[in-house]
Protein backbone atom coordinates (compact mmCIF):
# COMPACT_ATOMS: atom_id res chain seq x y z
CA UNK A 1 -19.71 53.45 92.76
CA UNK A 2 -23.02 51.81 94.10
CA UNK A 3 -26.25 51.99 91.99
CA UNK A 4 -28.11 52.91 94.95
CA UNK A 5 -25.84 56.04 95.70
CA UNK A 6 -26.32 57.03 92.11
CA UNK A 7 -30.45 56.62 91.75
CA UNK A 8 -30.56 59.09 94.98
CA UNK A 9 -27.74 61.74 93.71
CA UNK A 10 -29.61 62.04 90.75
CA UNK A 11 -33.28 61.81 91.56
CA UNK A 12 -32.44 64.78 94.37
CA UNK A 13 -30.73 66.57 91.58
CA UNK A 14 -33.98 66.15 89.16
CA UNK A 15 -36.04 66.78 92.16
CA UNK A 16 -34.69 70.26 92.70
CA UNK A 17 -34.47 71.09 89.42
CA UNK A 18 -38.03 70.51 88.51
CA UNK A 19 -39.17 72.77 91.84
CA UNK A 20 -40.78 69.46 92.84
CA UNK A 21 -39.13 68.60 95.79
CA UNK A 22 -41.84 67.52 98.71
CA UNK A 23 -41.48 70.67 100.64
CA UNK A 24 -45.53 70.73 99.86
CA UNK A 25 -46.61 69.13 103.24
CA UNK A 26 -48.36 71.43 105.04
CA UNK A 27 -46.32 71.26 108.13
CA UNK A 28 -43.25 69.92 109.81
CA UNK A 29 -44.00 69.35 113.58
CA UNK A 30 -41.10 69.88 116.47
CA UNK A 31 -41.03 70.26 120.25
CA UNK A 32 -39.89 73.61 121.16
CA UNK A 33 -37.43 71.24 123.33
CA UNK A 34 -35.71 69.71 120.32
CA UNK A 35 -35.89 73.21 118.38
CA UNK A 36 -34.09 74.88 120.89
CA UNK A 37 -31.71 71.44 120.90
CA UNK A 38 -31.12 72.08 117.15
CA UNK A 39 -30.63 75.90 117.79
CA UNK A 40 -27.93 74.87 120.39
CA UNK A 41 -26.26 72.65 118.29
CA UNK A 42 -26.30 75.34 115.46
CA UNK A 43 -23.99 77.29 117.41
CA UNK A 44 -22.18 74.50 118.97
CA UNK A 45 -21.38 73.37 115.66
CA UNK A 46 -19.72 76.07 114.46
CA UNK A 47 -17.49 76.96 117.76
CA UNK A 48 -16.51 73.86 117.66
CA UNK A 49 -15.64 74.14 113.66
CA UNK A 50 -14.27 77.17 114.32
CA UNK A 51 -11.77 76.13 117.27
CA UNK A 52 -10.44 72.97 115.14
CA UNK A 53 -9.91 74.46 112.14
CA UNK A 54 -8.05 77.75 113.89
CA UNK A 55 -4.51 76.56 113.80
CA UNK A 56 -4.08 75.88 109.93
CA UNK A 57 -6.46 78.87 108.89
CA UNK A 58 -4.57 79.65 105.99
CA UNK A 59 -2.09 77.97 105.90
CA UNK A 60 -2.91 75.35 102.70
CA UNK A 61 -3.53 77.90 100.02
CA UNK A 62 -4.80 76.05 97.36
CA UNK A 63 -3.81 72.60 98.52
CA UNK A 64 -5.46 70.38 101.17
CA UNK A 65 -3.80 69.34 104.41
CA UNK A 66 -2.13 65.76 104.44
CA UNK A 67 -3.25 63.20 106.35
CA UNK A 68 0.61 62.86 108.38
CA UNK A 69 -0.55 66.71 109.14
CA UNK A 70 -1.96 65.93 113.09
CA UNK A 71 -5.18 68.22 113.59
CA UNK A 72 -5.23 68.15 117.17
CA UNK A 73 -8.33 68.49 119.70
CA UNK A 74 -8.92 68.60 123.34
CA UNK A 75 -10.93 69.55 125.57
CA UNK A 76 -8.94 72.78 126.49
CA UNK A 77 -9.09 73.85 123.19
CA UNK A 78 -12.22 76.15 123.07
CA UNK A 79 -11.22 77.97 126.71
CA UNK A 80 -7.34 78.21 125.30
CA UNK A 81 -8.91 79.98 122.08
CA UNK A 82 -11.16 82.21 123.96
CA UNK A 83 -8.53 83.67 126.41
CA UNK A 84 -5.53 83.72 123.77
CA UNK A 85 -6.93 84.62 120.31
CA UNK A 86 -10.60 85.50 120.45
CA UNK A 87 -10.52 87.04 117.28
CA UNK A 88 -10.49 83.31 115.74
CA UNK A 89 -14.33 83.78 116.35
CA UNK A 90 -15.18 86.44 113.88
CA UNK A 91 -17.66 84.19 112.17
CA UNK A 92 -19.48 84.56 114.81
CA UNK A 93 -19.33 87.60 116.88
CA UNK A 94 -19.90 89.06 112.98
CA UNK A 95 -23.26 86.78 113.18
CA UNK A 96 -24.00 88.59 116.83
CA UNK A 97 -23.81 91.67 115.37
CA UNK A 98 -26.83 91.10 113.41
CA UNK A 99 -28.58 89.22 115.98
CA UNK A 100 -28.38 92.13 118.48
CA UNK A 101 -30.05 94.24 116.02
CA UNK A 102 -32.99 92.19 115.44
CA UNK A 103 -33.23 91.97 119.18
CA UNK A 104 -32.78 95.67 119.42
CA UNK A 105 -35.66 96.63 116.19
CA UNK A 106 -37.37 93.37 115.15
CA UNK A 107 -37.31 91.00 112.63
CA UNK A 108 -37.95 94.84 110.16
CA UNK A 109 -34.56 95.92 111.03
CA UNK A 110 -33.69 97.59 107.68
CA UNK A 111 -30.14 97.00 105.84
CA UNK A 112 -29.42 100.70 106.98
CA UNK A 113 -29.16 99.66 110.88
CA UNK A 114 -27.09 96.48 110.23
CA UNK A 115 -24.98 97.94 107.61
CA UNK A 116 -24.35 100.94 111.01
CA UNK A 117 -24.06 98.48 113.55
CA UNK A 118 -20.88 96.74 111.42
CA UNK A 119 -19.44 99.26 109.88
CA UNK A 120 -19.05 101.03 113.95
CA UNK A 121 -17.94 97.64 115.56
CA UNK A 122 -14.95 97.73 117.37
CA UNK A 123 -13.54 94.53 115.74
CA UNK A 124 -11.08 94.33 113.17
CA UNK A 125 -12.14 93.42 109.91
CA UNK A 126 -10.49 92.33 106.60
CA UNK A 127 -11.36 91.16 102.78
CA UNK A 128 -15.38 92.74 101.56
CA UNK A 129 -16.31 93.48 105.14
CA UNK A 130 -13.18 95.63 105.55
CA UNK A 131 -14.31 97.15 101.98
CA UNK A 132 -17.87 97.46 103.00
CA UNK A 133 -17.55 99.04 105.92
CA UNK A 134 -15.03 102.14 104.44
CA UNK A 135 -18.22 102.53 101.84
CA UNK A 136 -20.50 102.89 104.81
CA UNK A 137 -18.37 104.88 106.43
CA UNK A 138 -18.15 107.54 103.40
CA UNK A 139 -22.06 107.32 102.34
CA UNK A 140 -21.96 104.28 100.22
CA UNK A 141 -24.54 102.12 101.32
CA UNK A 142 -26.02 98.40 101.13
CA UNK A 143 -26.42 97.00 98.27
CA UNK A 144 -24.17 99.77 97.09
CA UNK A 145 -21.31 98.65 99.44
CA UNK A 146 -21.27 95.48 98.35
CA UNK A 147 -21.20 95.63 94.65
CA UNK A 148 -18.12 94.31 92.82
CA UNK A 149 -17.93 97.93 91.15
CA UNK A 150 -17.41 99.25 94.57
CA UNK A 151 -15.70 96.38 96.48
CA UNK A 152 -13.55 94.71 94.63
CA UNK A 153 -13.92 91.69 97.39
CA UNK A 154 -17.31 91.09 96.29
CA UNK A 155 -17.10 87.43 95.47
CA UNK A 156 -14.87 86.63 98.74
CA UNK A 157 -15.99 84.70 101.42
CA UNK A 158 -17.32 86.83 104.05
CA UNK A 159 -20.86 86.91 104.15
CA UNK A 160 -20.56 82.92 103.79
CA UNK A 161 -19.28 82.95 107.51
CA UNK A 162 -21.32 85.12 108.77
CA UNK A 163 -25.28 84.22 107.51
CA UNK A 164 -25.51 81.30 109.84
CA UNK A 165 -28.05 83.44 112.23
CA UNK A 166 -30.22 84.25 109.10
CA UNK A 167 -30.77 80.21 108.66
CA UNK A 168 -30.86 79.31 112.69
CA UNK A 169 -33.63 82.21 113.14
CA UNK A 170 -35.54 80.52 109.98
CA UNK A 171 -36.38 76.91 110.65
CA UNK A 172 -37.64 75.01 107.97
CA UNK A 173 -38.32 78.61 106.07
CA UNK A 174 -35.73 78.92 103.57
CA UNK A 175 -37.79 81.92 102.31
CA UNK A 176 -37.39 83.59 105.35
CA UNK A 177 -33.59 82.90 105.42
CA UNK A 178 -33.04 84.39 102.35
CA UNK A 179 -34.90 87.30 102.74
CA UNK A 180 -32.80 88.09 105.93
CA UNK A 181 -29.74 87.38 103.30
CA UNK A 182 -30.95 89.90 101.23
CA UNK A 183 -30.58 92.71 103.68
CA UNK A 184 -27.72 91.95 105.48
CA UNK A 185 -25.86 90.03 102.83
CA UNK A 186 -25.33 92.87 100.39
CA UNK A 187 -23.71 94.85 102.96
CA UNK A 188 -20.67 93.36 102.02
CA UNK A 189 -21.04 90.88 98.84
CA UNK A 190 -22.63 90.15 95.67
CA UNK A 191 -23.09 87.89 93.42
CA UNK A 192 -20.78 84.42 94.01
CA UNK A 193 -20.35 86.17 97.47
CA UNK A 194 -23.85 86.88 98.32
CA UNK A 195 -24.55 83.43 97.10
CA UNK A 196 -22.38 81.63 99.33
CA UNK A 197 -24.54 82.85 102.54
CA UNK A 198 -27.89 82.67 100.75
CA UNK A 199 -26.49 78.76 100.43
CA UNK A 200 -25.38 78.27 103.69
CA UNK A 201 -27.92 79.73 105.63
CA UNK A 202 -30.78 77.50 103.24
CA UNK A 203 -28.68 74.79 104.67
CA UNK A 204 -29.20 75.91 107.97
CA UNK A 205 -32.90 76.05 107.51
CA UNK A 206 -33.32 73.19 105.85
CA UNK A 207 -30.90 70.78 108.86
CA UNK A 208 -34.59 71.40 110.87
CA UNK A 209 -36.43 69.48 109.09
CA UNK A 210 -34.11 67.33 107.27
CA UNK A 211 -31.99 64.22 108.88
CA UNK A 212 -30.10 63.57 105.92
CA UNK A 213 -26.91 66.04 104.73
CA UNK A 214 -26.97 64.74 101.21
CA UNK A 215 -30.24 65.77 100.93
CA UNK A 216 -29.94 69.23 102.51
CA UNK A 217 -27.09 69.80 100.00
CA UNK A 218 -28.63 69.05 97.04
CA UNK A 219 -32.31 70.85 98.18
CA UNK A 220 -30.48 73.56 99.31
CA UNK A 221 -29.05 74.40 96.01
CA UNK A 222 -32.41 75.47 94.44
CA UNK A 223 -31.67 78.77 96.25
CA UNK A 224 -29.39 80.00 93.72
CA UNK A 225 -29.82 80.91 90.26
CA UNK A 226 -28.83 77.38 88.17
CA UNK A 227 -26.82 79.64 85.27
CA UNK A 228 -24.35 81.03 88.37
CA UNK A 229 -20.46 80.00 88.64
CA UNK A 230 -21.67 78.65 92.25
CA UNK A 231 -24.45 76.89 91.62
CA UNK A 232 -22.41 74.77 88.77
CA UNK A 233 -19.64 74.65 91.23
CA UNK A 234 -21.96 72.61 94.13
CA UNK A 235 -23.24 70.90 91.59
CA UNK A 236 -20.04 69.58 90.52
CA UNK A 237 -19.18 68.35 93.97
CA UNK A 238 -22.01 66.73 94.15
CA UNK A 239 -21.63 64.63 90.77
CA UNK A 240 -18.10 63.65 91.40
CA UNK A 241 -18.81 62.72 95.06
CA UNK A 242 -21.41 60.43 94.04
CA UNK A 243 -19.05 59.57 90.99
CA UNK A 244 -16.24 58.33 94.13
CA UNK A 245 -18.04 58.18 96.87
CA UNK A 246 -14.54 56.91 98.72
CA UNK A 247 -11.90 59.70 98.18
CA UNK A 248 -12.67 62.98 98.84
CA UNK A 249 -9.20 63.56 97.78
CA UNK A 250 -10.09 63.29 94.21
CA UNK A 251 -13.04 65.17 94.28
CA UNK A 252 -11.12 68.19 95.50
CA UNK A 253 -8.22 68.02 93.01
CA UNK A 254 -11.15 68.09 90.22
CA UNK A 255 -12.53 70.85 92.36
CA UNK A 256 -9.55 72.83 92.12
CA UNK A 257 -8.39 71.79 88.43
CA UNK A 258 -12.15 73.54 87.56
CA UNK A 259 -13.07 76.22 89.66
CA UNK A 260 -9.89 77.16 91.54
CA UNK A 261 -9.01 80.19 89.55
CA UNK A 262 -9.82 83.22 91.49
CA UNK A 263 -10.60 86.33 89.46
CA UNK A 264 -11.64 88.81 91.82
CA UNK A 265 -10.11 89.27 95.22
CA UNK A 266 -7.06 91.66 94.27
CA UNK A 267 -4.79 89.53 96.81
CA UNK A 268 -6.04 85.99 95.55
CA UNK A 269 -5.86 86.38 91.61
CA UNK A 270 -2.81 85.08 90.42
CA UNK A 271 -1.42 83.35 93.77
CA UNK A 272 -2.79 80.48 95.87
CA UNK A 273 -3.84 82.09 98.11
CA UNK A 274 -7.94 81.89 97.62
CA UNK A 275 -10.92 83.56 99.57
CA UNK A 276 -13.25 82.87 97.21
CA UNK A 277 -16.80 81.88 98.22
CA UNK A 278 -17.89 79.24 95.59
CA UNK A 279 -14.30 77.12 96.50
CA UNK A 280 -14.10 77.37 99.82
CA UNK A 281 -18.02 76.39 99.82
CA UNK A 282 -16.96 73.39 97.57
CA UNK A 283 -15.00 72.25 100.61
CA UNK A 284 -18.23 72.87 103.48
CA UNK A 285 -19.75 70.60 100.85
CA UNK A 286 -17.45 67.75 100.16
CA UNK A 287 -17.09 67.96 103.96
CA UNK A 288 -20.51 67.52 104.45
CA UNK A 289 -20.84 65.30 101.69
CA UNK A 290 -17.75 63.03 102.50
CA UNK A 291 -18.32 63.07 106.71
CA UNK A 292 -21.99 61.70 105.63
CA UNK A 293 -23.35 62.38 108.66
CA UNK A 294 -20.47 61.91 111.34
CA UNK A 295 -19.88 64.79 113.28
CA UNK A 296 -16.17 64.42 113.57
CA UNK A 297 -15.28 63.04 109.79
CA UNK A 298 -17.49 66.20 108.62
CA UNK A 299 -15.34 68.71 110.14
CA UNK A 300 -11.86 66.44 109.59
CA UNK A 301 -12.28 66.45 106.19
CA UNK A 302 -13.56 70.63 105.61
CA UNK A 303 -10.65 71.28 107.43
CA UNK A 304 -8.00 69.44 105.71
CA UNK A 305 -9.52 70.73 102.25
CA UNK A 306 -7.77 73.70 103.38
CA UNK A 307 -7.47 77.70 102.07
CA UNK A 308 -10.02 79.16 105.09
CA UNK A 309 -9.92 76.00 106.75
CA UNK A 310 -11.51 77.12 110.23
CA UNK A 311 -14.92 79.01 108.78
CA UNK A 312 -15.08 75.71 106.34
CA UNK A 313 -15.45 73.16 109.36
CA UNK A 314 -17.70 76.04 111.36
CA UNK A 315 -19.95 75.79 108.47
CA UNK A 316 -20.04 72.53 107.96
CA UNK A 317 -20.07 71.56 111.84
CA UNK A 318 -22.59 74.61 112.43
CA UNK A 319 -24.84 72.73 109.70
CA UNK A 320 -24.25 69.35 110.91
CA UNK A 321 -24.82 70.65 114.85
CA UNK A 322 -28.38 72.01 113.78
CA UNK A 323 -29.26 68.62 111.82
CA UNK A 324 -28.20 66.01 114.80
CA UNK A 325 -29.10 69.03 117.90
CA UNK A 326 -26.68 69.59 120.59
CA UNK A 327 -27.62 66.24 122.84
CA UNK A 328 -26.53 63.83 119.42
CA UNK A 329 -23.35 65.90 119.15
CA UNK A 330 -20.76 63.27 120.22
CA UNK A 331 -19.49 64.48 123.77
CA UNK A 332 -15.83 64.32 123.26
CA UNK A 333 -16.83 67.26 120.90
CA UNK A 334 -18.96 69.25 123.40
CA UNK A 335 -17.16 68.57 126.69
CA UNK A 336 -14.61 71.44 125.96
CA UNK A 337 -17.85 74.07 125.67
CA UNK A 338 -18.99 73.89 129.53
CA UNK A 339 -15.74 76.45 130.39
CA UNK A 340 -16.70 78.79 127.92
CA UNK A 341 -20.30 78.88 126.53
CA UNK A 342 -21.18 80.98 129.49
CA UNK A 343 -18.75 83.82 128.83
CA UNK A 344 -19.00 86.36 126.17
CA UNK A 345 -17.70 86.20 122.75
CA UNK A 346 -15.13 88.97 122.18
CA UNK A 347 -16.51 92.42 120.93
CA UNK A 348 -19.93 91.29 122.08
CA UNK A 349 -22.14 90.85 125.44
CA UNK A 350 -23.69 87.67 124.00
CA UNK A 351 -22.66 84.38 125.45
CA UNK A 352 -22.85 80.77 123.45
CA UNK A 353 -26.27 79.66 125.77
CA UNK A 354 -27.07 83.33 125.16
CA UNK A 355 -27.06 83.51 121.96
CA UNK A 356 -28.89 80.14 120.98
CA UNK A 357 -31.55 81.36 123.60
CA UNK A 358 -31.96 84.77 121.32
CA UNK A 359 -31.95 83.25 118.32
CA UNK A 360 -34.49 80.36 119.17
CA UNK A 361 -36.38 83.12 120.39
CA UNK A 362 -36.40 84.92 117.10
CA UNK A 363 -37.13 81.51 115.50
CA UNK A 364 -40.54 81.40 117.03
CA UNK A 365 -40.87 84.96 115.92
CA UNK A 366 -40.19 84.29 112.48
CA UNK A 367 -42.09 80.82 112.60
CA UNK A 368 -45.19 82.49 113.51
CA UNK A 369 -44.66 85.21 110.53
CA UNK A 370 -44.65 82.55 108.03
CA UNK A 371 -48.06 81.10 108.81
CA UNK A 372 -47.06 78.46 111.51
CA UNK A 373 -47.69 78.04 114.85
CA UNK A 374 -44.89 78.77 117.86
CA UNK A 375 -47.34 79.08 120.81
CA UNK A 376 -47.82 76.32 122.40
CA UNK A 377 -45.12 73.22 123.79
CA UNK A 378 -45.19 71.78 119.97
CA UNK A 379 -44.25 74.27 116.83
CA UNK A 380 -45.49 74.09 113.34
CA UNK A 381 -43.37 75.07 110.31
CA UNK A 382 -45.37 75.25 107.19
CA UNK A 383 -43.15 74.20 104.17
CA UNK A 384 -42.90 75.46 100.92
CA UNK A 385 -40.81 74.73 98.08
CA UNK A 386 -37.63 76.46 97.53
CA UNK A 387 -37.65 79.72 95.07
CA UNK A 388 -34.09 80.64 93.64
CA UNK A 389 -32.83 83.88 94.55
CA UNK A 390 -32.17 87.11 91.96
CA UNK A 391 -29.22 86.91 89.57
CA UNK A 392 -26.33 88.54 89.96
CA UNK A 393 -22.73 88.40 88.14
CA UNK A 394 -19.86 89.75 89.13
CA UNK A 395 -16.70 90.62 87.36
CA UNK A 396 -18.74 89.85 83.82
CA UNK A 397 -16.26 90.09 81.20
CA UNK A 398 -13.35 90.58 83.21
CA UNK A 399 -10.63 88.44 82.69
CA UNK A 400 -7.32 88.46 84.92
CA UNK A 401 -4.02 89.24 82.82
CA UNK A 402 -1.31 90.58 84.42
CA UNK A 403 0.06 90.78 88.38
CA UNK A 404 2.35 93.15 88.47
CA UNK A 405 4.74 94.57 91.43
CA UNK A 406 4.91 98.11 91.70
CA UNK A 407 6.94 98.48 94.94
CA UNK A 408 6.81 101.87 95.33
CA UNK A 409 6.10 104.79 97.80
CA UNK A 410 3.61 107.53 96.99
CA UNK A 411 4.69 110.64 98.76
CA UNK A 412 4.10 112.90 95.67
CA UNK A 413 3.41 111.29 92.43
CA UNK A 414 3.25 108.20 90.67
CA UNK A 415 2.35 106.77 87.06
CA UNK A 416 1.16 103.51 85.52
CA UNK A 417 0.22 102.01 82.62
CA UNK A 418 -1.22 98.83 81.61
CA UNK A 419 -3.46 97.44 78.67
CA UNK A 420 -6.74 96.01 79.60
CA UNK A 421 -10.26 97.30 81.02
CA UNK A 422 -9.66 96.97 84.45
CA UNK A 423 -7.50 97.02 87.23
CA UNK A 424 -6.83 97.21 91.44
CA UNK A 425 -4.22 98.20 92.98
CA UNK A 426 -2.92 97.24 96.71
CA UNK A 427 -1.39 98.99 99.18
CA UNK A 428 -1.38 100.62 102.69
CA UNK A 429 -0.55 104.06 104.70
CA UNK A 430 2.80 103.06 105.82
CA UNK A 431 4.48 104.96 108.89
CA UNK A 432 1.91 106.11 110.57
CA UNK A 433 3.42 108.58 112.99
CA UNK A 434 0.03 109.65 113.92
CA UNK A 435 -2.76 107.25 113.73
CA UNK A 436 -5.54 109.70 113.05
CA UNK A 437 -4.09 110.98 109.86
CA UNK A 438 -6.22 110.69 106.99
CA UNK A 439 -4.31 111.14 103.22
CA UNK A 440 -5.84 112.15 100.23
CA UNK A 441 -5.15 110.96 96.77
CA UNK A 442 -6.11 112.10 93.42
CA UNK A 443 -6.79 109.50 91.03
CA UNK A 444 -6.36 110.59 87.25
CA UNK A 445 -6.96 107.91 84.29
CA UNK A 446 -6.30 108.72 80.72
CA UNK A 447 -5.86 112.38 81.64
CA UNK A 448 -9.10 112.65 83.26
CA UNK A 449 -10.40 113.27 87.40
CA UNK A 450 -11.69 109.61 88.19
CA UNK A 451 -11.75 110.37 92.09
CA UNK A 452 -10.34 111.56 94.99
CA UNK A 453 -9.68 108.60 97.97
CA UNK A 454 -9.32 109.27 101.21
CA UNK A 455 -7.10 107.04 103.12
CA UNK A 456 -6.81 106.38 106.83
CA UNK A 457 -4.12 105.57 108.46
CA UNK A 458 -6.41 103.72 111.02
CA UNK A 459 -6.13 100.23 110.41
CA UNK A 460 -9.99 99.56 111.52
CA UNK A 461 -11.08 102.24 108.86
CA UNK A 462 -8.49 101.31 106.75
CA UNK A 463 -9.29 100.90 102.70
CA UNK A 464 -9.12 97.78 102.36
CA UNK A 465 -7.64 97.68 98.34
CA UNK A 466 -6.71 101.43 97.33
CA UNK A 467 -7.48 101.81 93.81
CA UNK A 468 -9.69 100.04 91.49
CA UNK A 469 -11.07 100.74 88.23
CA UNK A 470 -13.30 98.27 86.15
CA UNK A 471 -15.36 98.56 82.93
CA UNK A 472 -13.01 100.73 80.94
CA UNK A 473 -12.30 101.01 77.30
CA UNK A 474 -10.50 98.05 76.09
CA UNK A 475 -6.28 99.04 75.07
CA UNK A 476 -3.95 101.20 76.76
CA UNK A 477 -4.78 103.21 79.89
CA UNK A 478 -2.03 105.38 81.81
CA UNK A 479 -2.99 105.84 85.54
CA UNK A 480 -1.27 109.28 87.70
CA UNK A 481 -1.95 109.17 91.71
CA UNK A 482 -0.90 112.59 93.07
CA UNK A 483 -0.76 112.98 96.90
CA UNK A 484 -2.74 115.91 97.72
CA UNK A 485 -1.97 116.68 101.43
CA UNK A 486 1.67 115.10 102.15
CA UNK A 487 1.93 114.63 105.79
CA UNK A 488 5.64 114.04 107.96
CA UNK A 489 5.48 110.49 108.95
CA UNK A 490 2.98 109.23 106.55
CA UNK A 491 3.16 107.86 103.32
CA UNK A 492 1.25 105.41 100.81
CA UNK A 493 3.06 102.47 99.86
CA UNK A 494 2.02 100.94 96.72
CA UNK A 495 2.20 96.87 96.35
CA UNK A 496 0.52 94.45 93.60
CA UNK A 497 -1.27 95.82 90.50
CA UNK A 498 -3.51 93.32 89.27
CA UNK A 499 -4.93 93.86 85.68
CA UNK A 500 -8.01 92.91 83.58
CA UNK A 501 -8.50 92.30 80.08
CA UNK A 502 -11.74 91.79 78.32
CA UNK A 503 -10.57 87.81 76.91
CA UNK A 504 -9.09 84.69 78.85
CA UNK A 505 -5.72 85.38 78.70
CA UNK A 506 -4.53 82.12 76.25
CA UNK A 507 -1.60 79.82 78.20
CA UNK A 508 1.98 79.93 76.14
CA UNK A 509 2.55 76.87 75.08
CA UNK A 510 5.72 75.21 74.55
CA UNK A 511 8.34 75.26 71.70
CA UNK A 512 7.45 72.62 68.80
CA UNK A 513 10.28 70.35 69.81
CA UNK A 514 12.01 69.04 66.50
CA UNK A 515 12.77 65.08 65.89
């Protein structure tokens, strides 16, 4: 490794955790022509992310994508996306959503009018915002309807994706961006989850004012609470990039060997398939880290780190596009845009140039809020160092101990039992002769009324895990659903349950071999 890499790593690292980094200038100057340049590339960036990541989405759980695997792009590729599978772009007609409400009511929007807005939308939705928006939808709502104890998906990756607005609209003002985080984030996440787009979106703030990524990584990172699972995670990536500044490749398998364990999403824990916010944020950053500044590296290497590998590279190349503005993307990148950044993103009546024109808009809004100055040709961001957001901990004591598969139908009653202090249980409403039927199921544990869930057989209503129980009693626990209002056509079938005990769950170790 060279020195020199290792002096800087390090003396960031101290820097941000001794609050002394210089954001203590009184101002960072920029044209509102190369604002609006960053703005564009902000967006730009993460089509473009978005677009070359789409076709392995998925498809690497819990490995990374070899380098024999071709990750094709052209200049087609954004129009072929846009006419064939515009739901690819939920990143960031989910990040419209948000925007057109602080269009609609200001910058004071409260939680209550995003958390409407989302839950109504028209698009599909899966993972916490699927879980979030059935708790709006029956009175639970933000922070409520993000809360592990009500969304079991709490620690997945969806506000990640989606807080690049509350950065873009907050140049320079990491305070600003997190405070738009804080409404809007706990719609559908907390803790790890909430953390991931507090991160991101700091990053996104801080690409303004900041030419170097290694820096915005590292600054960024005094956002979140030191003690959190995230925070040690980036900071990990960090050490071991500097560590092998090279090979990415080895930085990921130590990412994986240490934080790769999912304990929370009920589809993730136990399989490799992983949504998680602070891994698949490990891989923005070792993209970021490892691409070092080229546009095309950056997003080759979040991609191939794989699991959600087409928000990773949006996020990265969304972060990247706001640090090097639209005009220093390289063109063989930006080409493809000119057939489509003047149509509307599905579910939405925003555009790509409309879009970056709102949100630059909303910039000098919030620029002028802060104490700076928007007015006139040249803007004025006052800095201020970065303040670490509230702690929060999900899953706290819960350790993952069983999967189990209960492949069964509900269409009276069912028992199970399991030892532990926790557990969720998958599922869906299975032949749905008519689409509007809603099912109702009692939930009894240890003998007792815990609830009774509704359950639509609308997929966009849908609940997105059907049972869940957490923070019980550690030891034995017996679990009765009873259908209450059978319907012909319509039943509940019953999939993975995943338990929780209140202790890692100790590996079995081989036979002592004899000699």
């Amino acid at each position: 490794m060279k020195p020199y890499r290792f002096i800087r790593a390090w003396a960031v690292l101290l820097a941000v955790a001794l609050g002394a980094f210089p954001l203590r200038g009184e101002s960072v100057k920029l044209s509102r022509d190369a604002l609006l340049d960053k703005t564009r590339g902000g967006w730009a960036g993460q089509v473009i992310g978005c677009t070359f990541g789409g076709p392995t989405e998925f498809r690497f759980q819990s490995t990374f994508i070899p380098d024999y695997q071709p990750l094709a792009w052209n200049d087609d590729a954004p129009r072929w996306w846009y006419e064939n599978a515009p739901g690819l772009y939920d990143d960031v007609y989910m990040d419209l959503t948000f925007v057109e409400i602080l269009e609609k009511e200001g910058l004071d929007a409260p939680a209550a009018s995003f958390a409407k807005a989302f839950a109504t939308a028209s698009y599909p939705l899966w993972h916490a915002n699927q879980a979030a928006r059935y708790n709006i939808l029956h009175g639970i709502l933000p922070p409520d309807s993000g809360h592990w104890l009500n969304n079991p998906h709490a620690d997945d990756i969806d506000f990640q994706i989606e807080a690049d607005f509350a950065g873009l609209m907050s140049p320079g003002l990491p305070a600003a961006a997190t405070a738009f985080c804080d409404r809007v984030g706990h719609i559908m996440n907390s803790g790890d989850g909430w953390y991931g787009g507090v991160y991101i979106a700091t990053m996104y703030a801080l690409a303004f004012i900041r030419d170097d990524v290694h820096r915005i990584v590292a600054e960024a990172l005094a956002a979140i609470p030191a003690e959190t699972d995230f925070a040690r995670t980036i900071r990990d990536v960090i050490r071991w990039h500097d560590e092998n500044p090279s090979d990415w490749k080895e930085t990921w398998f130590k990412v994986q060997k240490t934080w790769g364990e999912d304990i929370g999403c009920p589809d993730g824990v136990f399989t490799p398939f992983n949504i998680d916010a602070k891994i698949n944020a490990a891989w923005v950053v070792i993209g970021l880290l490892y691409g070092d500044g080229d546009f095309g590296k950056t997003l080759e290497v979040s991609a191939r780190c794989g699991d959600d590998s087409d928000c990773n590279p949006a996020s990265a190349g969304g972060i990247l596009g706001t640090m090097l503005g639209y005009r220093r993307i390289p063109a063989g990148w930006t080409r493809g845009l000119a057939a489509v950044e003047d149509r509307d993103f599905a579910f939405t009546t925003l555009s790509l140039r409309e879009a970056a024109e709102l949100i630059f808009k909303h910039a000098l809004q919030v620029i002028e809020r802060s104490g700076g100055a928007a007015a006139s040709a040249e803007v004025a961001i006052p800095v201020r160092p970065i303040e670490p957001v509230r702690l929060e901990r999900n899953f706290e004591g819960h350790f993952p101990s069983e999967r189990r598969r209960i492949n069964a139908v509900l269409e009276n009653e069912y028992s199970f039992q399991f030892d532990g202090i926790g557990f969720a249980l998958n599922g869906e409403v299975v032949k749905k002769a008519d689409p509007n039927i809603v099912l109702s199921v009692e939930v009894e544990i240890d003998g007792r009324m815990a609830d009774v869930v509704e359950l639509p057989a609308e997929d966009l209503i849908r609940r997105e895990t059907l049972f869940w129980k957490y923070r019980l009693a550690p030891g034995p626990h017996r679990v009765r659903l009873k259908l209450l209002n059978p319907r012909p056509g319509a039943a509940v079938s019953l999939g993975d349950l995943v338990v929780y005990g209140d202790k890692p769950k100790a590996p079995k170790g081989n036979p002592t071999k004899s000699h």
